[in-house]
N, C-alpha and C. Protein backbone atom coordinates (compact mmCIF):
# COMPACT_ATOMS: atom_id res chain seq x y z
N UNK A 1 0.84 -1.18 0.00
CA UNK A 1 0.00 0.00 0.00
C UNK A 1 0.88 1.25 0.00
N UNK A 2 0.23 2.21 -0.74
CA UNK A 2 1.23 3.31 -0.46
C UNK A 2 1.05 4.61 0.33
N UNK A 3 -0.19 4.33 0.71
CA UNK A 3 -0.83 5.47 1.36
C UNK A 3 -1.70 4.99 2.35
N UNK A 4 -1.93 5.60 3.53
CA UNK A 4 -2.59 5.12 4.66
C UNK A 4 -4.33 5.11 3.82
N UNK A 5 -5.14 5.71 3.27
CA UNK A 5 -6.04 5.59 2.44
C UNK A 5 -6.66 4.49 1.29
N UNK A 6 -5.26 3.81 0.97
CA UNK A 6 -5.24 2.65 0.05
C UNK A 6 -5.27 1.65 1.26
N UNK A 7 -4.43 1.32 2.34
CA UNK A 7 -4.82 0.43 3.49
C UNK A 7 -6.37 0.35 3.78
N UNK A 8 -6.94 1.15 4.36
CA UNK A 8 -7.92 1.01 4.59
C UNK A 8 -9.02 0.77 3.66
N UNK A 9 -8.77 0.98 2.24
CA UNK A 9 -9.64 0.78 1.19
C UNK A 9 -9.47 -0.70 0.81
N UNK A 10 -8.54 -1.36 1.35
CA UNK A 10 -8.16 -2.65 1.12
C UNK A 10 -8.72 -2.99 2.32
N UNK A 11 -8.42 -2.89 3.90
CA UNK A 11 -9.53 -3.43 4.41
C UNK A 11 -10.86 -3.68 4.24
N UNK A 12 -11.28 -2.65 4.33
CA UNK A 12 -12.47 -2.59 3.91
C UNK A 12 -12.99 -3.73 2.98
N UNK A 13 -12.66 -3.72 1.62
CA UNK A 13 -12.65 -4.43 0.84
C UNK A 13 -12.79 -5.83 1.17
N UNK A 14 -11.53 -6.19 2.28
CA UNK A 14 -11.89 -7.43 2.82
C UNK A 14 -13.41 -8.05 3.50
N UNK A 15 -14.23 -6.92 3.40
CA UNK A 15 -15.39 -6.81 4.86
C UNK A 15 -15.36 -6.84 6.47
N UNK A 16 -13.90 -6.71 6.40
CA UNK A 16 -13.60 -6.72 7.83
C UNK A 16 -14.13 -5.23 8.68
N UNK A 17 -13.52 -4.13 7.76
CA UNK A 17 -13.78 -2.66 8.36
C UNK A 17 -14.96 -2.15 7.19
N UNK A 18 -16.00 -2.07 8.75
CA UNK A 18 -17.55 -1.71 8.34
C UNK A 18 -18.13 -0.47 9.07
N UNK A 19 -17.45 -0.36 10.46
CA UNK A 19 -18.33 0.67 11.28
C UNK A 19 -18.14 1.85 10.65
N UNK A 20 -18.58 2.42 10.75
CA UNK A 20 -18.13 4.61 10.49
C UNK A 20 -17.57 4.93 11.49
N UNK A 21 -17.12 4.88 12.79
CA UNK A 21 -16.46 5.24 13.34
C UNK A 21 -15.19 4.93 13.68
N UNK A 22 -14.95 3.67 13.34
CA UNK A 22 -13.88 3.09 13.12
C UNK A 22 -13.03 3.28 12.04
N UNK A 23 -13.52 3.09 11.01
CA UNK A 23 -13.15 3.84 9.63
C UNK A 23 -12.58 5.22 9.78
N UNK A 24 -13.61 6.04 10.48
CA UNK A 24 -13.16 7.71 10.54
C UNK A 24 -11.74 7.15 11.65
N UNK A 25 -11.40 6.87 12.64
CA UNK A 25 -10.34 6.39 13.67
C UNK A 25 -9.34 5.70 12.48
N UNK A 26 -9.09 4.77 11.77
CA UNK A 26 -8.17 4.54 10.71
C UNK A 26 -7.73 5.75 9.94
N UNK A 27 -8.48 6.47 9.55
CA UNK A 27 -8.13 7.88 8.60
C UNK A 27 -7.55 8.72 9.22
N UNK A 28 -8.02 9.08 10.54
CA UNK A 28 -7.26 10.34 11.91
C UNK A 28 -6.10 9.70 12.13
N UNK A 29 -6.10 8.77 12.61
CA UNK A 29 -4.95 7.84 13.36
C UNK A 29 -3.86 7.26 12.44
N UNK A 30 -2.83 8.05 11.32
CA UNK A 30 -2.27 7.10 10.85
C UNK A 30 -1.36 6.51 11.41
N UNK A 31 -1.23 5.17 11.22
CA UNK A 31 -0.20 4.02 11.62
C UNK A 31 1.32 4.54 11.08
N UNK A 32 1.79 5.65 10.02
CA UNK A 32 3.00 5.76 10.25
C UNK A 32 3.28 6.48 11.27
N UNK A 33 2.66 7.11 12.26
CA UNK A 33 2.93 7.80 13.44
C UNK A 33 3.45 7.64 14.38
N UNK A 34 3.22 5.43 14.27
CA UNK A 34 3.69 4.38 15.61
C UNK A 34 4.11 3.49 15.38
N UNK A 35 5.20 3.67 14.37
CA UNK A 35 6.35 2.62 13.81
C UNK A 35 6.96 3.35 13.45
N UNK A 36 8.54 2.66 14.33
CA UNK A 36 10.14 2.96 13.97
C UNK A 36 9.99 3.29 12.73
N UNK A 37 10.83 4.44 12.80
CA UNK A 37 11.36 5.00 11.29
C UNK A 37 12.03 4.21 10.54
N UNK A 38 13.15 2.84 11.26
CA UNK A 38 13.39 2.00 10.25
C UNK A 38 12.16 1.47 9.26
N UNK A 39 11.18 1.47 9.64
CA UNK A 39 9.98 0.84 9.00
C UNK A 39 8.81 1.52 8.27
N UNK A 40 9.29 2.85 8.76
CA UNK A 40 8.36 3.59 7.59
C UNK A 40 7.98 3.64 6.64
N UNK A 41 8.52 3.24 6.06
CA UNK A 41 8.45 2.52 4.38
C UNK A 41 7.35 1.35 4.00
N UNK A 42 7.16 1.03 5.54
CA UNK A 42 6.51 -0.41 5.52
C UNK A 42 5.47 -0.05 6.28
N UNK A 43 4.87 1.38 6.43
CA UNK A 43 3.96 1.70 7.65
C UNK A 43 2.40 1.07 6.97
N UNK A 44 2.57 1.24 5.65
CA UNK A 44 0.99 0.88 5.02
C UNK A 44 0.95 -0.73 4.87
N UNK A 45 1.75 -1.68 4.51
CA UNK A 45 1.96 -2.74 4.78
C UNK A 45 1.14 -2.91 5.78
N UNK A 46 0.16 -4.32 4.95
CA UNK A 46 -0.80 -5.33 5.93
C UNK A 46 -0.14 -6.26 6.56
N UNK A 47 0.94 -5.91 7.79
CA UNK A 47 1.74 -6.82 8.16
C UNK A 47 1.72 -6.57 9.69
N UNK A 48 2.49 -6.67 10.73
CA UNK A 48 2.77 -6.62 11.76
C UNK A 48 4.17 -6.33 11.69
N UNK A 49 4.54 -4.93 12.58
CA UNK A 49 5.98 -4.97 12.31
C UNK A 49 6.43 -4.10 13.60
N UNK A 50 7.85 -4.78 13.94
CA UNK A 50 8.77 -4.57 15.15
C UNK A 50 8.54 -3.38 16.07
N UNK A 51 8.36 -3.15 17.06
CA UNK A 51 8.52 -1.99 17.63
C UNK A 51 9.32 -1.82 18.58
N UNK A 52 10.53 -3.11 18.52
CA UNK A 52 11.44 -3.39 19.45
C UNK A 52 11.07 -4.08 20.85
N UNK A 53 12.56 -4.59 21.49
CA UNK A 53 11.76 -5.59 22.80
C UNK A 53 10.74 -6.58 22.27
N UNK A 54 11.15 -7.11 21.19
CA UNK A 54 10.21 -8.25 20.69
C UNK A 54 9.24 -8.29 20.52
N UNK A 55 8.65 -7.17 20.77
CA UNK A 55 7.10 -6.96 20.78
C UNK A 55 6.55 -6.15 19.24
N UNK A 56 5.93 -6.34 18.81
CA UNK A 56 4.96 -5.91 17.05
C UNK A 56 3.60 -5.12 17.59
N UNK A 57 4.06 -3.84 16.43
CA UNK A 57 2.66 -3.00 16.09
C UNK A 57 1.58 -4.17 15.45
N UNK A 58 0.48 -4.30 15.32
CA UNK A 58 -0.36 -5.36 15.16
C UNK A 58 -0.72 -5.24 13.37
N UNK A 59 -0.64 -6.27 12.75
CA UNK A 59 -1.28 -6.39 11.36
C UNK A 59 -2.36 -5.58 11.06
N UNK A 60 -2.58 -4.34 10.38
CA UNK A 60 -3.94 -3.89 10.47
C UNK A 60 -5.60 -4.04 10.31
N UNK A 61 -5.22 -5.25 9.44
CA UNK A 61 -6.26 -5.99 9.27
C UNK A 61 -6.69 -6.71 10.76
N UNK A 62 -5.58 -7.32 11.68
CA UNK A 62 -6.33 -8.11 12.51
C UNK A 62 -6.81 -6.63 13.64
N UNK A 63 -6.09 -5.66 13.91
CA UNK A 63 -6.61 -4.76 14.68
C UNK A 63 -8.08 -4.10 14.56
N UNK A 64 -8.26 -4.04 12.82
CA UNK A 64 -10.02 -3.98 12.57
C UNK A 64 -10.59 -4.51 12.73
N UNK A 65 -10.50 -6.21 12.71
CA UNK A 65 -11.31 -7.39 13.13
C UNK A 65 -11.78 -6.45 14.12
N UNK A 66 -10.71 -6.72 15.75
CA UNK A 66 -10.84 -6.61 16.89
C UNK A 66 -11.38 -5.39 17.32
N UNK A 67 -11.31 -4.15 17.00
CA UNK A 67 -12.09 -3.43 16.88
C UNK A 67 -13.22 -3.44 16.95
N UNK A 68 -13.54 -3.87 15.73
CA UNK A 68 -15.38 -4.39 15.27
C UNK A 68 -15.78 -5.12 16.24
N UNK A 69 -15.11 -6.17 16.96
CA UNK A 69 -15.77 -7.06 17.73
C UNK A 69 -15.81 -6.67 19.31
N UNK A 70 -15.42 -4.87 19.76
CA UNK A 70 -15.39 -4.75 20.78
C UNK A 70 -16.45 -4.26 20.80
N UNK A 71 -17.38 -3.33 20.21
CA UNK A 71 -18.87 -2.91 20.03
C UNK A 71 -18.68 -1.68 20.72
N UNK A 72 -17.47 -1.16 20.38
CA UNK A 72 -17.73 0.17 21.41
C UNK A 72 -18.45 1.44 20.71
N UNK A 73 -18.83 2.31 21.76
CA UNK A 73 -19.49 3.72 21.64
C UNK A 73 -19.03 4.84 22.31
N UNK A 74 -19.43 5.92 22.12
CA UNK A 74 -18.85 7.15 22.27
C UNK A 74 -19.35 6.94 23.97
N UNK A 75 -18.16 7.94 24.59
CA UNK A 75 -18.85 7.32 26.18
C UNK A 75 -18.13 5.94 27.05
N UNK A 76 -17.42 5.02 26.42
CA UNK A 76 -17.12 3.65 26.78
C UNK A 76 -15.92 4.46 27.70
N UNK A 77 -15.53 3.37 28.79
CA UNK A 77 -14.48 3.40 29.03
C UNK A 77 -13.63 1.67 29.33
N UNK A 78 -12.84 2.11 28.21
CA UNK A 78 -11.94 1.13 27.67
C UNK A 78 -10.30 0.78 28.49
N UNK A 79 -10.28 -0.40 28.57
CA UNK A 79 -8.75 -1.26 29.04
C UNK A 79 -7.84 -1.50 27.86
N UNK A 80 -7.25 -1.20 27.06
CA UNK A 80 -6.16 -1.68 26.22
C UNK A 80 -4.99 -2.28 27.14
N UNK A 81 -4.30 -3.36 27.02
CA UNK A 81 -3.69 -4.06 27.42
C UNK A 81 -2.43 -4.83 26.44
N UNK A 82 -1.68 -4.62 26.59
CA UNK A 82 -0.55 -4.65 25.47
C UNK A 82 -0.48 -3.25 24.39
N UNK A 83 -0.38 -2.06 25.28
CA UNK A 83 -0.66 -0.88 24.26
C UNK A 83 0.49 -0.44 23.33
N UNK A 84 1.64 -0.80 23.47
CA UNK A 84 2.65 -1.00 22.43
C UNK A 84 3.06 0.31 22.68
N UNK A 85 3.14 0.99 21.14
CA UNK A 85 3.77 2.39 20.39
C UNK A 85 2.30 2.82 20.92
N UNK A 86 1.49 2.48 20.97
CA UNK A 86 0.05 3.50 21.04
C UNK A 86 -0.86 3.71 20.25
N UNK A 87 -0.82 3.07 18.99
CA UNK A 87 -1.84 3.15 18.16
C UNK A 87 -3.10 2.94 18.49
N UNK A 88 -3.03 1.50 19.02
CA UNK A 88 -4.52 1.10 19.49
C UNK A 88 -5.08 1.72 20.04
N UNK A 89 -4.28 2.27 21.08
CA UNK A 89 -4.63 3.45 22.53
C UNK A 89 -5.39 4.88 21.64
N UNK A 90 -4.12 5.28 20.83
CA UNK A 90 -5.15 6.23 20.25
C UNK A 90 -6.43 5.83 19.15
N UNK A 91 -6.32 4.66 18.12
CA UNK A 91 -7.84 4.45 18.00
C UNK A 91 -9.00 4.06 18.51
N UNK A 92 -8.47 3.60 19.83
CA UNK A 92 -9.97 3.43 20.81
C UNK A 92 -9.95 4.77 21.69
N UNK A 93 -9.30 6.04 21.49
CA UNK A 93 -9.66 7.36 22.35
C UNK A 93 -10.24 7.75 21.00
N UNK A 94 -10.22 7.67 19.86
CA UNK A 94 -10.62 8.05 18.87
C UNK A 94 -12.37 7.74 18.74
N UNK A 95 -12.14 6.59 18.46
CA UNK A 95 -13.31 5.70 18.49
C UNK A 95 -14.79 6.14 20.09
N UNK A 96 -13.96 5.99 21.40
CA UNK A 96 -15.19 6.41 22.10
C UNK A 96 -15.65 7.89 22.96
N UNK A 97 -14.60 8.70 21.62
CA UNK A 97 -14.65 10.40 21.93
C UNK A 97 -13.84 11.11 23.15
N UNK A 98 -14.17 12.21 23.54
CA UNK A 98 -13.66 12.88 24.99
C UNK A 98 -14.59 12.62 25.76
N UNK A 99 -15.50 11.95 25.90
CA UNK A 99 -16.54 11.64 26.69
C UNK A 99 -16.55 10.30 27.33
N UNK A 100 -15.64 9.57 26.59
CA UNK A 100 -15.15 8.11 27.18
C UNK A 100 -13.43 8.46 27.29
N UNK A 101 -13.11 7.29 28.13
CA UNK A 101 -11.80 6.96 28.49
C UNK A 101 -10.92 5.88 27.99
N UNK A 102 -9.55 5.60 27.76
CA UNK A 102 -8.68 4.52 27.38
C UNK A 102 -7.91 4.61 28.26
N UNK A 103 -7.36 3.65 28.95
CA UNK A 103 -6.28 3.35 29.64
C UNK A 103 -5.90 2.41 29.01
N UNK A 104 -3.99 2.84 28.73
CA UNK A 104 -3.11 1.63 27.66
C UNK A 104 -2.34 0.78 29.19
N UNK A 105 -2.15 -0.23 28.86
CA UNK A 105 -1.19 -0.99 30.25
C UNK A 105 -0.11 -1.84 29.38
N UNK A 106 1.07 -1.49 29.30
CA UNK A 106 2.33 -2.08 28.63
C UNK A 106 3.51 -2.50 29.76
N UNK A 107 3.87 -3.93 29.46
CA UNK A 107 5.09 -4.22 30.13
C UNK A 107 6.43 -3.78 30.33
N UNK A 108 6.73 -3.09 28.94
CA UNK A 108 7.83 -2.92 28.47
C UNK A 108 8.04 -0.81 28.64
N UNK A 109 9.01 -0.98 29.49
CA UNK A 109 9.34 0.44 29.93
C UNK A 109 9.48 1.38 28.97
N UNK A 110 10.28 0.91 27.88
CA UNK A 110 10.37 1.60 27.27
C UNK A 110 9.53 2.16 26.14
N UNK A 111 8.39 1.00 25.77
CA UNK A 111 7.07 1.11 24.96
C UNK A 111 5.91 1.82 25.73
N UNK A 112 6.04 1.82 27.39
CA UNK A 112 5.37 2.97 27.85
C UNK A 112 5.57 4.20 27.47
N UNK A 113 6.89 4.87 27.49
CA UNK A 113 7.39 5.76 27.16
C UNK A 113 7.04 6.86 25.46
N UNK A 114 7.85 5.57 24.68
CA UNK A 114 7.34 6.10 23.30
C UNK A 114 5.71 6.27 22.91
N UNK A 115 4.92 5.31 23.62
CA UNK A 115 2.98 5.14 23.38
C UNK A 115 2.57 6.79 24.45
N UNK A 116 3.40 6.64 25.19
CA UNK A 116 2.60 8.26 25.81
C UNK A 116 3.46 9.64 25.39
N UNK A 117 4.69 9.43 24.63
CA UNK A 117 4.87 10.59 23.31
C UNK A 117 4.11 10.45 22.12
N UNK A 118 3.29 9.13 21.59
CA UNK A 118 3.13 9.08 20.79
C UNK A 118 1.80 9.91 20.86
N UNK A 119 1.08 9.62 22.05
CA UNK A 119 -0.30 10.18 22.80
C UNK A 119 -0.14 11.58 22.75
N UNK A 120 1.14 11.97 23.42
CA UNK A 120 0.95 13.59 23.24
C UNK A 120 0.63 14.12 22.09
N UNK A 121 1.12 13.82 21.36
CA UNK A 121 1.10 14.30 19.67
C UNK A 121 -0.34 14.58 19.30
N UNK A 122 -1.05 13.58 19.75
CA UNK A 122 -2.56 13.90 19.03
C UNK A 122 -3.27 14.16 20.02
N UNK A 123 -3.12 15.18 21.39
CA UNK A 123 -3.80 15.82 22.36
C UNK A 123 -4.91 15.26 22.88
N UNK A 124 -4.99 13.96 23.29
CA UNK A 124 -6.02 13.36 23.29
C UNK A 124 -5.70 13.23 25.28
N UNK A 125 -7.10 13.70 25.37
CA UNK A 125 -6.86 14.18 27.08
C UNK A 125 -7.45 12.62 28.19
N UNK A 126 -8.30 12.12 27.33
CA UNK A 126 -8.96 11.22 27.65
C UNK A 126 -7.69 9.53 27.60
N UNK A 127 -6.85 9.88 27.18
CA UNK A 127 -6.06 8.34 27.09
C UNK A 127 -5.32 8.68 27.88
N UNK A 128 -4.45 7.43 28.03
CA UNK A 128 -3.01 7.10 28.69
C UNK A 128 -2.68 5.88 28.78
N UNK A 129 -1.30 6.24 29.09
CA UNK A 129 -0.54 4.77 29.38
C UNK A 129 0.44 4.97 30.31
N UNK A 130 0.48 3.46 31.14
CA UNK A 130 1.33 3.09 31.94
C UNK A 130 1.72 1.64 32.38
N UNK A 131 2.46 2.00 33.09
CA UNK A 131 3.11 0.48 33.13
C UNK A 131 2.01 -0.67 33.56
N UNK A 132 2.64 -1.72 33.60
CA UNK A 132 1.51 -2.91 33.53
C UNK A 132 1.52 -3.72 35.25
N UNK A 133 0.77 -3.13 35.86
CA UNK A 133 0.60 -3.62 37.21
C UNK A 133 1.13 -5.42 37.35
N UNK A 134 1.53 -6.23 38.32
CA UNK A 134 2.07 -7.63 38.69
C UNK A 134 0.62 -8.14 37.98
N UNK A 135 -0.67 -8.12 38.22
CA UNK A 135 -1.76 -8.99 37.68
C UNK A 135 -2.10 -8.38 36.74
N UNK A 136 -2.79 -9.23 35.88
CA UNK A 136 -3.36 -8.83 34.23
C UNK A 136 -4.73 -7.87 34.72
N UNK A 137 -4.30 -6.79 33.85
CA UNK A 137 -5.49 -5.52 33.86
C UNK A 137 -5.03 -4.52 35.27
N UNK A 138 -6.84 -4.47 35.20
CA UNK A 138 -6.60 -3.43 36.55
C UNK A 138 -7.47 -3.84 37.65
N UNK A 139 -7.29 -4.63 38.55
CA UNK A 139 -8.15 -4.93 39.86
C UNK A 139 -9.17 -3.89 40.31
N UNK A 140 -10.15 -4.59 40.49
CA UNK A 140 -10.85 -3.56 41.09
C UNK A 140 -11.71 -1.96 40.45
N UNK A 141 -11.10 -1.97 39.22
CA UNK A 141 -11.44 -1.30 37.99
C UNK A 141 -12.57 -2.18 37.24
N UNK A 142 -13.78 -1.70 36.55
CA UNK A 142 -14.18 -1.98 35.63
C UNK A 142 -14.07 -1.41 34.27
N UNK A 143 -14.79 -1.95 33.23
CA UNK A 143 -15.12 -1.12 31.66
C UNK A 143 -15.96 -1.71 31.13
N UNK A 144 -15.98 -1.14 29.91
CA UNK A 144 -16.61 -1.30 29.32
C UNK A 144 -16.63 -2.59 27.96
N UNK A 145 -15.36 -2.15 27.73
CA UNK A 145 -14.43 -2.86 27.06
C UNK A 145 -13.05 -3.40 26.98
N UNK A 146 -12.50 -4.54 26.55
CA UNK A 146 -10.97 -4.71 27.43
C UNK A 146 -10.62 -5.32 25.90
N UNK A 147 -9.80 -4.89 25.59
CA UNK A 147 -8.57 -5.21 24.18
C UNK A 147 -7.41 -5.70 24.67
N UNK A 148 -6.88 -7.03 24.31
CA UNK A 148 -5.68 -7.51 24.73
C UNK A 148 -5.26 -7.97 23.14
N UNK A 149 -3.81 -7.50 22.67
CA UNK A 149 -2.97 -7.48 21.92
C UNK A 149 -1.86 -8.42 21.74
N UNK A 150 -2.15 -9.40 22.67
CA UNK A 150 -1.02 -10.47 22.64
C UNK A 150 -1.72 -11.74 23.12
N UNK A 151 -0.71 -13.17 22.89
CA UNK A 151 -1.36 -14.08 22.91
C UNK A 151 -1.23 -14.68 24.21
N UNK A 152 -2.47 -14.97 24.91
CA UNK A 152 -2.72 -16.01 26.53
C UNK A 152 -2.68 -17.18 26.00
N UNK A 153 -1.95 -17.87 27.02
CA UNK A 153 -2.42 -19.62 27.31
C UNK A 153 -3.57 -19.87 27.09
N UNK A 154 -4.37 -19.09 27.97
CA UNK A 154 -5.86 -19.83 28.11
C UNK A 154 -6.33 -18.79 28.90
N UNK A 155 -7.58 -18.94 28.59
CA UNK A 155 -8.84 -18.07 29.16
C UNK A 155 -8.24 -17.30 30.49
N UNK A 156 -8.31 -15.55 30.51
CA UNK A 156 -7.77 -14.91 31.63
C UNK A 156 -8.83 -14.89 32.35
N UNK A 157 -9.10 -15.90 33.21
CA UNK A 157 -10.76 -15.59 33.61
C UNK A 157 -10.62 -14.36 35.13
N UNK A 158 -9.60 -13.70 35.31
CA UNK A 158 -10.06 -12.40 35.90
C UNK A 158 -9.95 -11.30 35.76
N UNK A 159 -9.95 -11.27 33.71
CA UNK A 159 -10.72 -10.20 33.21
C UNK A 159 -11.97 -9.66 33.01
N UNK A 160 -12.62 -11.29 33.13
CA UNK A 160 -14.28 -10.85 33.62
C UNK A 160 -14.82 -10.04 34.34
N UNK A 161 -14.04 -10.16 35.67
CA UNK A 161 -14.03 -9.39 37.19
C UNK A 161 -14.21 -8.41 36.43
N UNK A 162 -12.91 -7.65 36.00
CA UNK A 162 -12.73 -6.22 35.72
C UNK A 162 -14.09 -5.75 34.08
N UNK A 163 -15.01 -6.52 33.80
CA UNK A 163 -16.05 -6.13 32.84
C UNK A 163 -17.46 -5.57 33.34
N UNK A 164 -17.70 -4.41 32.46
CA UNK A 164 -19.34 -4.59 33.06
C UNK A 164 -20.21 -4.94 32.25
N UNK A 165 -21.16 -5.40 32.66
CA UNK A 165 -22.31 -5.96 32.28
C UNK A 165 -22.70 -5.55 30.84
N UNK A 166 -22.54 -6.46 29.70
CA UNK A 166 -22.69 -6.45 28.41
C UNK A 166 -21.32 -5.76 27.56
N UNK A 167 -20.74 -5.91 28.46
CA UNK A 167 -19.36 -5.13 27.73
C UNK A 167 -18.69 -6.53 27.47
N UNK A 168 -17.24 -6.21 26.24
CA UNK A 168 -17.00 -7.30 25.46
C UNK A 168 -15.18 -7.17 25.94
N UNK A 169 -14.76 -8.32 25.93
CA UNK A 169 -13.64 -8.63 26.10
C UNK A 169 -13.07 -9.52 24.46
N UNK A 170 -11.80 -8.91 23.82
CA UNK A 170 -11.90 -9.34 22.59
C UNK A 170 -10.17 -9.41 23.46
N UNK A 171 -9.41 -10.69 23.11
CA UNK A 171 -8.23 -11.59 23.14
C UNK A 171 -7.70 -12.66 22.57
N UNK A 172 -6.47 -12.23 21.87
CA UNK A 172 -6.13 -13.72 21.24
C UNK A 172 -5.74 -15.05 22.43
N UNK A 173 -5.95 -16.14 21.87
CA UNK A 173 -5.88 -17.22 22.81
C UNK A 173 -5.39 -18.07 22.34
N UNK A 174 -3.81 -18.76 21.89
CA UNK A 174 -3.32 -19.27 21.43
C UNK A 174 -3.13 -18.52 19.77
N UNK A 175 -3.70 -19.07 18.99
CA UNK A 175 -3.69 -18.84 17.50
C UNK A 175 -4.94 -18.34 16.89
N UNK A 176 -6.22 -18.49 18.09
CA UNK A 176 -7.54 -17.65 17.67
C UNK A 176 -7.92 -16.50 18.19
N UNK A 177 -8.63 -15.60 17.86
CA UNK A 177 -9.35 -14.57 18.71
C UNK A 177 -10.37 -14.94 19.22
N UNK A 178 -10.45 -14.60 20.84
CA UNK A 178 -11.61 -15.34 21.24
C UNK A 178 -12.53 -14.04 21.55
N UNK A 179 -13.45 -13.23 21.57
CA UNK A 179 -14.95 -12.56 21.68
C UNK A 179 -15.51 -13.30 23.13
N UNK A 180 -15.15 -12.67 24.32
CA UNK A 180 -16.32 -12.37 25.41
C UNK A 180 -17.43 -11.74 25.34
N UNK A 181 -18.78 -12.04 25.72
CA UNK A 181 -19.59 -10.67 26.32
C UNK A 181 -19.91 -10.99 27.51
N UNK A 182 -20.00 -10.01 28.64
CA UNK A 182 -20.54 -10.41 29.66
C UNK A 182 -21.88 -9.99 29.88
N UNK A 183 -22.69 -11.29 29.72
CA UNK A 183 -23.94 -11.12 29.59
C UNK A 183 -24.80 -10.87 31.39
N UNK A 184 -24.18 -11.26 32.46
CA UNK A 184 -24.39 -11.33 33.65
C UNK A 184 -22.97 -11.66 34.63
N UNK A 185 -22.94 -11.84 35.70
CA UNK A 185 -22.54 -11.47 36.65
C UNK A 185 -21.68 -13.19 36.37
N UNK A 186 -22.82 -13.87 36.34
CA UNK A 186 -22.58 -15.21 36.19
C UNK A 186 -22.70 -16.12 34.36
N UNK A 187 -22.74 -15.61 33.62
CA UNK A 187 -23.48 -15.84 31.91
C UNK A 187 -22.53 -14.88 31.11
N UNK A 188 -21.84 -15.87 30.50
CA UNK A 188 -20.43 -15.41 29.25
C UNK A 188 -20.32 -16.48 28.24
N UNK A 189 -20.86 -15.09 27.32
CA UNK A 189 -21.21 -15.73 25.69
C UNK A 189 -19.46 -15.85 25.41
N UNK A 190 -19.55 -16.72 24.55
CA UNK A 190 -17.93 -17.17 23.79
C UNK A 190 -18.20 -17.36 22.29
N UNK A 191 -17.37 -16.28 21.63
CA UNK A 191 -17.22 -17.12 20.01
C UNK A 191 -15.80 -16.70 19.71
N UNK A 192 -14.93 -17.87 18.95
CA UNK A 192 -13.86 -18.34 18.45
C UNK A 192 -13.43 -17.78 17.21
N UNK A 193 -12.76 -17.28 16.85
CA UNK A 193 -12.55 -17.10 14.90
C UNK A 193 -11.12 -17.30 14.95
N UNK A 194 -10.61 -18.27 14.60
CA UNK A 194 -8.85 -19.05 14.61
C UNK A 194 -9.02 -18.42 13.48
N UNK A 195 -7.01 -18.65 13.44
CA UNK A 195 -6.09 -18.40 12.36
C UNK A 195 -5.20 -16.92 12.66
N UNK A 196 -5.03 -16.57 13.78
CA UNK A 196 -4.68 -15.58 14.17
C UNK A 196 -3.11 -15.80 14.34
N UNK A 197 -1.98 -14.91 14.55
CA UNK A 197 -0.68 -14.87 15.15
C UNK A 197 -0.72 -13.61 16.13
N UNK A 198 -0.05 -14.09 17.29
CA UNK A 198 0.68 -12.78 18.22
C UNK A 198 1.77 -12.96 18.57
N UNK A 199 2.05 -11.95 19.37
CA UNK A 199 3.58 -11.87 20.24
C UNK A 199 2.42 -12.92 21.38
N UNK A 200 3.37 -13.14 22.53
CA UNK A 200 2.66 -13.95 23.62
C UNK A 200 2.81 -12.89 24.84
N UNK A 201 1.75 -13.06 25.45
CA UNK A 201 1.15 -12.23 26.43
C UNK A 201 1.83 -12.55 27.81
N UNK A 202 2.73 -11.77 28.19
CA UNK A 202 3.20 -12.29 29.63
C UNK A 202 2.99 -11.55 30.72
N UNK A 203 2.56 -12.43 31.34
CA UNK A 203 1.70 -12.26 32.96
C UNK A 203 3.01 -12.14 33.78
């Protein structure tokens, strides 16, 4: 691709990227903003690529999947979890306005760092990032929605805790993306769509 505009016209295309608000968040948010300059060249590329510390900006195609399947709205307040360079962080502050919230949570010190310069840049008052507390997420916190960017063993079942009621938890799980909703307190819908790759998610 040669232009952040031809990416997304190729998503699209795929039927993956459908919402309007998501779409408008791909067009604001370009992805050469949050990849190494070695890779600039490669920023429109439907690929996944390095952002150092072993860790990858996400394929853009699979980040629209996941997107789509978080169901968010203006107003949400959102968990990103593996927030990298910050992209995601800024298309879900994009996506649920100044009226909702993002909190990014990254392991890696130094990908905290660059994701909340990357944040400054596009004045977005409602996000942030910081380091990634000893347990997965945020205890004692709820949302609306929770985005995890890397791959679990198996089911984090105390990200539920941290969901509220009808809000969606979207995570890769081995080699698939797995789709939570929490339908009740006690009642969690599950659907599967394999064929996925990540970095691996460490707890």
């Amino acid at each position: 691709m040669k232009n952040n505009l031809e990416l997304i016209n190729s998503i699209m295309a795929s039927g993956v990227l459908k919402t309007s608000s998501i779409i408008d968040a791909f067009k604001t948010i370009d992805r050469k903003h949050f990849v190494p300059k070695t890779f600039i060249k490669e920023a429109y590329a439907d690929i996944p690529l390095g952002i150092g510390n072993g860790q990858t900006i996400s394929q853009p195609y699979t980040v629209a999947f996941m997107l789509e399947k978080l169901h968010l709205k203006k107003g949400d307040k959102v968990l990103d979890i593996g927030s990298g360079s910050g992209w995601t962080t800024a298309l879900l502050a994009y996506i649920v306005g100044d009226t909702g919230s993002v909190l990014g949570v990254e392991r890696v010190p130094e990908l905290v760092m660059i994701g909340l310069q990357n944040l400054t840049k596009l004045d977005f008052k409602h996000a942030h990032i910081e380091l990634a507390h000893a347990t997965l997420g945020i205890e004692g916190e709820k949302f609306d929605a929770i985005l995890v960017s890397a791959s679990a063993k198996e089911i984090p079942y105390e990200l539920f805790k941290q969901l509220n009621i009808e809000g969606h938890l979207v995570i890769p799980i081995q080699n698939s993306i797995f789709v939570f909703k929490k339908v009740s307190e006690e009642k969690i819908e599950t659907k599967e769509f394999p064929g996925f790759r990540f970095v691996p998610l460490i707890v």
